[in-house]
N, C-alpha and C. Protein backbone atom coordinates (compact mmCIF):
# COMPACT_ATOMS: atom_id res chain seq x y z
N UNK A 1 17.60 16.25 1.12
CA UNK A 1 17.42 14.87 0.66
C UNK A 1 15.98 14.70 0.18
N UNK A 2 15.84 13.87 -0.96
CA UNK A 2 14.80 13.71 -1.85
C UNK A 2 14.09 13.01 -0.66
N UNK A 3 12.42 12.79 -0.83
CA UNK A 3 11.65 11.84 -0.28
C UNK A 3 11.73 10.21 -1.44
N UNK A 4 11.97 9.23 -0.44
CA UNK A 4 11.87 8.05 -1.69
C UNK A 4 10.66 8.23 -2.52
N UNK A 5 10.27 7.79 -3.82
CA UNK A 5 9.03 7.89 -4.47
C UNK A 5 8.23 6.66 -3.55
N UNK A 6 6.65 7.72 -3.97
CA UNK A 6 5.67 6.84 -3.57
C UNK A 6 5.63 5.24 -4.11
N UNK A 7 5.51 4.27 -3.28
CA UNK A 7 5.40 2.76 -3.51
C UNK A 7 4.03 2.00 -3.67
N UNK A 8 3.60 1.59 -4.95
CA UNK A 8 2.35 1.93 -5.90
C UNK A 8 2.08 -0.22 -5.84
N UNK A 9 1.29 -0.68 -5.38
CA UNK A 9 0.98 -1.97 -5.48
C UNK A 9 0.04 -2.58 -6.60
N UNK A 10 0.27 -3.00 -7.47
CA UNK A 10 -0.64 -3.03 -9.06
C UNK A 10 -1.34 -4.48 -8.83
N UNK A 11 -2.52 -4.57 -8.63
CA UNK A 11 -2.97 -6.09 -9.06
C UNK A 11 -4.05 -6.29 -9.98
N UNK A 12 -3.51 -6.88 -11.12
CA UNK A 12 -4.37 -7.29 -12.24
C UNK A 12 -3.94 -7.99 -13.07
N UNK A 13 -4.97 -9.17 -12.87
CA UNK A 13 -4.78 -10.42 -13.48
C UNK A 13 -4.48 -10.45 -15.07
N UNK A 14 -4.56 -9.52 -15.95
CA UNK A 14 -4.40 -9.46 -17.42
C UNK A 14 -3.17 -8.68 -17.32
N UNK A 15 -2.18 -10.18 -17.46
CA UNK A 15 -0.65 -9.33 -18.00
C UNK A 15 -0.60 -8.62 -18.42
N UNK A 16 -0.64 -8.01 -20.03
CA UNK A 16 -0.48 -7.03 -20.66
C UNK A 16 -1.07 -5.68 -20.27
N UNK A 17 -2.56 -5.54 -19.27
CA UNK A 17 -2.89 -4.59 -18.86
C UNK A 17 -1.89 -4.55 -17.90
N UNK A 18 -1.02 -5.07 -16.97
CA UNK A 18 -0.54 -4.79 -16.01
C UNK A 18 0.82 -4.73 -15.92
N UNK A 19 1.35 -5.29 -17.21
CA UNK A 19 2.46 -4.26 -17.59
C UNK A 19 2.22 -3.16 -18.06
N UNK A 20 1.20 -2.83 -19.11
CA UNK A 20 1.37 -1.34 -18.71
C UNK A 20 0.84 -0.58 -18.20
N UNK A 21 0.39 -0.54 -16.98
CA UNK A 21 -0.06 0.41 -15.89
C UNK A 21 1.54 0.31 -15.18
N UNK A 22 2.21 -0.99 -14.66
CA UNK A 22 3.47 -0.79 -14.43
C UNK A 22 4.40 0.33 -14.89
N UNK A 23 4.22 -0.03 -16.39
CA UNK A 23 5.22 0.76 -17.54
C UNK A 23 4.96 2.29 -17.21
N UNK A 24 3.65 2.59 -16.89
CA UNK A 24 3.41 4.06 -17.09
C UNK A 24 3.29 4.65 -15.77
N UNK A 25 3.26 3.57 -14.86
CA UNK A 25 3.29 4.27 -13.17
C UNK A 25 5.49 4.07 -13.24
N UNK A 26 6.12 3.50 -13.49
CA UNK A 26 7.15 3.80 -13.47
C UNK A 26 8.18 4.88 -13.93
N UNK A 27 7.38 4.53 -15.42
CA UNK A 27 7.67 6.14 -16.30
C UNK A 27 7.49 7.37 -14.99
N UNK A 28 6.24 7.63 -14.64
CA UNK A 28 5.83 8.88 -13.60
C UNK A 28 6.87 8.82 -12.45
N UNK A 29 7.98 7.65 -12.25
CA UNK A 29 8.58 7.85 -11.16
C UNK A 29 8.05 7.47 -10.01
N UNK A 30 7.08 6.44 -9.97
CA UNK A 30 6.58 5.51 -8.58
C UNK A 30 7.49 4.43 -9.00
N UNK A 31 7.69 3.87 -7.64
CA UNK A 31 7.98 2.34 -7.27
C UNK A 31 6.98 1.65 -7.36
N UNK A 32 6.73 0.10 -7.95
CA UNK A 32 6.01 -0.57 -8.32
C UNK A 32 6.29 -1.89 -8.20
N UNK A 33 5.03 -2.56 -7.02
CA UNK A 33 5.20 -4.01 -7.10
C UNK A 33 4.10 -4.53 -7.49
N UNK A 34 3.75 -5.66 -8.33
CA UNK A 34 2.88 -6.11 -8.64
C UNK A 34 2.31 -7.31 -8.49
N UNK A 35 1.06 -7.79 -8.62
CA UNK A 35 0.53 -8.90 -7.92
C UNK A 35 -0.82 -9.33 -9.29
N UNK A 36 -0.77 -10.41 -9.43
CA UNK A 36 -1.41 -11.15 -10.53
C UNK A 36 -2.83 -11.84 -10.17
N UNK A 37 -2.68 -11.39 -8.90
CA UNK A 37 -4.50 -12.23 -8.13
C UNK A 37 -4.19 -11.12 -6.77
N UNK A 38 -5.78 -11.69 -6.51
CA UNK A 38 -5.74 -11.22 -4.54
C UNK A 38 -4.83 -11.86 -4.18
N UNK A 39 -4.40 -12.92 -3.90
CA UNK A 39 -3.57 -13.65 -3.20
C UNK A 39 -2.24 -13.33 -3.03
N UNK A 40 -1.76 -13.00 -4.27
CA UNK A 40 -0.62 -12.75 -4.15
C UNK A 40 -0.25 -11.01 -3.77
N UNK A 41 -1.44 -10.48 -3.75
CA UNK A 41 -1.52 -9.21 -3.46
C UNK A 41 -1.27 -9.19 -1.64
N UNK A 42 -2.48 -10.22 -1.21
CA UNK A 42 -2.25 -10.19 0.22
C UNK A 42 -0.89 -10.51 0.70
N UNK A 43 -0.08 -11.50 -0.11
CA UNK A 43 0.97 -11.88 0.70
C UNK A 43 2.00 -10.81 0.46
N UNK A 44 2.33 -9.87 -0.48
CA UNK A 44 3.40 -8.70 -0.84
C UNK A 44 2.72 -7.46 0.92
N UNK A 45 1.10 -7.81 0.76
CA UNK A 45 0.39 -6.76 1.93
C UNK A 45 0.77 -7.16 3.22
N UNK A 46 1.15 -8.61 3.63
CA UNK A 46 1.65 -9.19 4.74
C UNK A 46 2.89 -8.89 4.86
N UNK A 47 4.09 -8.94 4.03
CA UNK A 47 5.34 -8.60 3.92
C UNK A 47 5.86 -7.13 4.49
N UNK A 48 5.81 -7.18 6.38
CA UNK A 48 5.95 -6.04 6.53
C UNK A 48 7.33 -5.15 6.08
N UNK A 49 7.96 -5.64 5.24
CA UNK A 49 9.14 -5.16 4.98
C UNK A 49 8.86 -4.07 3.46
N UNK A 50 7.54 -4.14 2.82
CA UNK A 50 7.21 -3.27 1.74
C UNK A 50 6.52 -2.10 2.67
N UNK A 51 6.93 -1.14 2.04
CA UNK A 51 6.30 0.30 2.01
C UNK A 51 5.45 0.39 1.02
N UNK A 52 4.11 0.33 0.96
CA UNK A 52 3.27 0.57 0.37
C UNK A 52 1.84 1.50 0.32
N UNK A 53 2.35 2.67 -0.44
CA UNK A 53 1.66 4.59 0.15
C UNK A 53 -0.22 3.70 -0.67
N UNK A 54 0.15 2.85 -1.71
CA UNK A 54 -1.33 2.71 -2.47
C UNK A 54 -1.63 1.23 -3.05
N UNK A 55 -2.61 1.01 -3.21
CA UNK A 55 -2.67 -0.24 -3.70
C UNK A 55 -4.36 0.06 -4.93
N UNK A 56 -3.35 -0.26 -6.25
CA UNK A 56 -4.45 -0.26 -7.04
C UNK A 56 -4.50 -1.10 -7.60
N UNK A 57 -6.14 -1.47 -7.87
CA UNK A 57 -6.61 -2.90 -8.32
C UNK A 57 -7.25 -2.95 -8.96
N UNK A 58 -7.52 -4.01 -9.84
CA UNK A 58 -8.70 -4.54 -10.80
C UNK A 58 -9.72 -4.74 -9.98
N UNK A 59 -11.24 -4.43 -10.38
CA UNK A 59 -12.36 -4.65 -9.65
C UNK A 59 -12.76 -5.78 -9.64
N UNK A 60 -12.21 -6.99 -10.79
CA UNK A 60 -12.42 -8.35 -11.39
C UNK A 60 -11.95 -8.95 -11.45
N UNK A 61 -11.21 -9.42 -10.39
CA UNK A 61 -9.98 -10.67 -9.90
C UNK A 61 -10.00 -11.92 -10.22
N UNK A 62 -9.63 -13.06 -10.63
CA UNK A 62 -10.19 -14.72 -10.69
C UNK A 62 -10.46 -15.43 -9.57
N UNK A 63 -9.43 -14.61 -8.33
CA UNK A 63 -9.78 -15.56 -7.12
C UNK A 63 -10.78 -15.08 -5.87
N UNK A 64 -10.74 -13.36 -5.67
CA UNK A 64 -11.40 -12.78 -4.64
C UNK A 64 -11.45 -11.44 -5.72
N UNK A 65 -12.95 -10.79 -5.63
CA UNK A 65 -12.56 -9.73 -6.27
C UNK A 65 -12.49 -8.54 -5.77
N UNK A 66 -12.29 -7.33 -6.21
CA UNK A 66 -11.53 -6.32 -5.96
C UNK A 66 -11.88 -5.55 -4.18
N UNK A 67 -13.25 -5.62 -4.04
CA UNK A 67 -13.71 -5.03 -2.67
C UNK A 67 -13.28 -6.35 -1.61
N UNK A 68 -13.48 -7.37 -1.82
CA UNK A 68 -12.76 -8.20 -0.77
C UNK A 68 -11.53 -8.34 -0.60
N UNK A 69 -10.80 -8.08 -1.54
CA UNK A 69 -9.07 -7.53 -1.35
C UNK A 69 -8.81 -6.33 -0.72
N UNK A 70 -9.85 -5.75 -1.21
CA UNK A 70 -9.63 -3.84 -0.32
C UNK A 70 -10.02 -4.10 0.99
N UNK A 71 -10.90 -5.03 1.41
CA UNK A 71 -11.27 -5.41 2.62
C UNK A 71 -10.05 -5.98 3.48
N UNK A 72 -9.27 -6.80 3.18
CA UNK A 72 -8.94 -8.00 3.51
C UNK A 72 -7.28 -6.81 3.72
N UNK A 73 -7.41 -6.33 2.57
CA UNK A 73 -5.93 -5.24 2.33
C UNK A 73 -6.32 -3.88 3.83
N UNK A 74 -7.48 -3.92 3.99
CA UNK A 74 -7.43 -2.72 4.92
C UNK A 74 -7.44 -3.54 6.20
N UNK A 75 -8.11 -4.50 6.18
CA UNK A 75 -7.60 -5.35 7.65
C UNK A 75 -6.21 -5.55 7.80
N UNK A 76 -5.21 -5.74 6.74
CA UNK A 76 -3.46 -5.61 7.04
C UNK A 76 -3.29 -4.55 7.56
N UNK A 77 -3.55 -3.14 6.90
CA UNK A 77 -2.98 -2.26 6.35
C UNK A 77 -4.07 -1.34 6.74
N UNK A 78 -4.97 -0.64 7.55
CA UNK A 78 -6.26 -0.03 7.95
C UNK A 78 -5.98 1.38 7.03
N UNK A 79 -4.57 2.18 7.06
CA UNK A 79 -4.42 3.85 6.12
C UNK A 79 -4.30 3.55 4.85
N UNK A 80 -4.13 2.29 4.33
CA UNK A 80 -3.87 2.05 2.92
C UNK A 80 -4.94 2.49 1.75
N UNK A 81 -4.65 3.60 0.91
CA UNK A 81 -5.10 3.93 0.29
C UNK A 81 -5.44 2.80 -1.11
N UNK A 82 -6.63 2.88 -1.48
CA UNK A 82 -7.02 2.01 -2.20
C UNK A 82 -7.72 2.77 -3.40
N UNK A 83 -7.34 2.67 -4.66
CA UNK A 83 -7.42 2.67 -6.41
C UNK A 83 -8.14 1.68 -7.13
N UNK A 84 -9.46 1.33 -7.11
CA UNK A 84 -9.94 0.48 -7.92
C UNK A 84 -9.94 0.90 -9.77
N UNK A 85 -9.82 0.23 -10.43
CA UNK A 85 -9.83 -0.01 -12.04
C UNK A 85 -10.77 -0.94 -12.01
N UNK A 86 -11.86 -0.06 -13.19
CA UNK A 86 -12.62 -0.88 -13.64
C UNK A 86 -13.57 -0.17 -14.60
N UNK A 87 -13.72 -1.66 -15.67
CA UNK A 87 -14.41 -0.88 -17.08
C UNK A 87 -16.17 -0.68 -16.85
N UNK A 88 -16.37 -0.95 -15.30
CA UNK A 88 -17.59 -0.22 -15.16
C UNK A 88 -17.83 0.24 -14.17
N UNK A 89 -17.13 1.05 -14.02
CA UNK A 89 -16.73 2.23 -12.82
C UNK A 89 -18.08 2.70 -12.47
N UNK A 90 -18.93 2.98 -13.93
CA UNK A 90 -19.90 3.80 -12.85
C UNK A 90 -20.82 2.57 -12.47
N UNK A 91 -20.73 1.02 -12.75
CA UNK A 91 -21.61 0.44 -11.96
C UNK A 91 -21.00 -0.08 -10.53
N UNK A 92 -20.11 0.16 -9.86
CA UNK A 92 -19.50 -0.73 -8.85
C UNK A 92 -19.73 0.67 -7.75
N UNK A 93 -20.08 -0.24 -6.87
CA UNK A 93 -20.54 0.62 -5.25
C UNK A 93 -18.80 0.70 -4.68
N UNK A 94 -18.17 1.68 -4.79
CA UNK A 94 -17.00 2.31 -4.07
C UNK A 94 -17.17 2.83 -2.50
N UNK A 95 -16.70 2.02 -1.55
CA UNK A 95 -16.41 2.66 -0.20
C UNK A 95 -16.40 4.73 -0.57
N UNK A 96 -16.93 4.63 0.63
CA UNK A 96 -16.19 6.52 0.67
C UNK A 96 -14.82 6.70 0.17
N UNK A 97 -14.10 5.57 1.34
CA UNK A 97 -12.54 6.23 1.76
C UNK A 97 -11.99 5.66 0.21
N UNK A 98 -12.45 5.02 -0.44
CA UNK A 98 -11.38 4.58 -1.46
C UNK A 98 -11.94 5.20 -2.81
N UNK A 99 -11.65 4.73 -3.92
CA UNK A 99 -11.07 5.59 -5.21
C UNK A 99 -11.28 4.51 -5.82
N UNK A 100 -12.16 5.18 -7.47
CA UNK A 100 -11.95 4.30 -8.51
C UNK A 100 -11.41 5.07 -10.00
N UNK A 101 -11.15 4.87 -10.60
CA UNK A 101 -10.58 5.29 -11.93
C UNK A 101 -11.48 3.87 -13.07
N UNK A 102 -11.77 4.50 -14.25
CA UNK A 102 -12.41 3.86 -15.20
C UNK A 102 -11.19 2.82 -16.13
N UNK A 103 -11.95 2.07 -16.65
CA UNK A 103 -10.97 1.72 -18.07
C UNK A 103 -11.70 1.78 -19.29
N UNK A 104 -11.54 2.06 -20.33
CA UNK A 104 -9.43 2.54 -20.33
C UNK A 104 -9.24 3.91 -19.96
N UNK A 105 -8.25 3.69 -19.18
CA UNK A 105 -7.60 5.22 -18.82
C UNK A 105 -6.58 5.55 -19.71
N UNK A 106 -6.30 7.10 -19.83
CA UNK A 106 -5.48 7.33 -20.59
C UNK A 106 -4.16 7.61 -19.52
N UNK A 107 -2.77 7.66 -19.94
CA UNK A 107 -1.93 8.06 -19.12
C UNK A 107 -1.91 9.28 -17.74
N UNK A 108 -2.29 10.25 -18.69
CA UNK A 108 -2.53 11.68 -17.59
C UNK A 108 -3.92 11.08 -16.93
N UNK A 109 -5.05 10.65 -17.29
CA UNK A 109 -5.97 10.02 -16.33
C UNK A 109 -5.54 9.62 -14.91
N UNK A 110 -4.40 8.59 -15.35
CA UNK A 110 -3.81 7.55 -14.42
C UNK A 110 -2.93 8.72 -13.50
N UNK A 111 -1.80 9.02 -13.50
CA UNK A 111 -1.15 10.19 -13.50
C UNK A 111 -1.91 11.26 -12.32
N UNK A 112 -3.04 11.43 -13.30
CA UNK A 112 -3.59 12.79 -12.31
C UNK A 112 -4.55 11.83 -11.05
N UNK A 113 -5.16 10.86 -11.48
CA UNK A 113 -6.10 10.18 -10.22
C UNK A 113 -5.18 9.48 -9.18
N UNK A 114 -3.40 9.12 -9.72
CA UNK A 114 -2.72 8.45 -8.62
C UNK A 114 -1.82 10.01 -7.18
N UNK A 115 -1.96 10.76 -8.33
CA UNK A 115 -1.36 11.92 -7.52
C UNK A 115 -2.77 12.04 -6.72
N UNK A 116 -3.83 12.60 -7.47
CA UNK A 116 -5.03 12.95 -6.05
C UNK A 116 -5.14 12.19 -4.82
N UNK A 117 -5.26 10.61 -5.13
CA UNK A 117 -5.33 9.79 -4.10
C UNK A 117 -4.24 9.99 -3.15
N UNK A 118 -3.06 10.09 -3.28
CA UNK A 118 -1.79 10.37 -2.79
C UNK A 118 -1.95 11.22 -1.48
N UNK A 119 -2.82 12.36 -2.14
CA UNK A 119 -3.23 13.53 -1.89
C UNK A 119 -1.53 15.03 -2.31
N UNK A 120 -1.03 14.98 -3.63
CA UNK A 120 0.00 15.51 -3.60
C UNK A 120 -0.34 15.92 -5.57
């Protein structure tokens, strides 16, 4: 028996970016729920009924931005692997334990940095 695919949590407030990071984390065969602010990110993160292996985010949220969600997401969730996006990757101070990826990413970018984090 197969393992279910990894369950991939997307939050970013620019629809169109976040359909397609959806579009192209689905294509790869992750499960994908998505969230349009922190807020609604925390409440899918409260919902102990989701399995959720990652949670990747915009660094530039409208309501809380990206490290106070990773905060707030690791106080739910303490093993939750965390994926920041952002178009100035190399200026944003990244925790150890978590992960950032630049924008724009290209597909295999995305692809190869969601498998590393995974660790698979």
């Amino acid at each position: 028996m197969s393992t279910p695919a990894p369950t991939i949590l997307v939050v970013e407030d620019d629809d169109i970016v976040r359909m397609l990071i959806v579009d192209v984390l689905e294509e790869l065969e992750f499960t994908v729920l998505e969230a349009a602010d922190g807020e609604q990110a925390l409440e899918t993160l409260r919902d102990e009924s989701h399995t959720i292996d990652l949670m990747m985010t915009d660094f530039g949220l409208p309501d809380i931005d990206g490290r106070e969600l990773a905060n707030q997401a690791r106080a739910l969730r303490p093993t939750l692997p965390i994926l920041f996006a952002s178009g100035y990757a190399e200026n944003i101070d990244v925790p150890a334990d978590m992960h950032v990826i630049g924008k724009p990413f290209s597909i295999d970018q995305l692809r190869d940095k969601v498998k590393q984090v995974l660790g698979n």
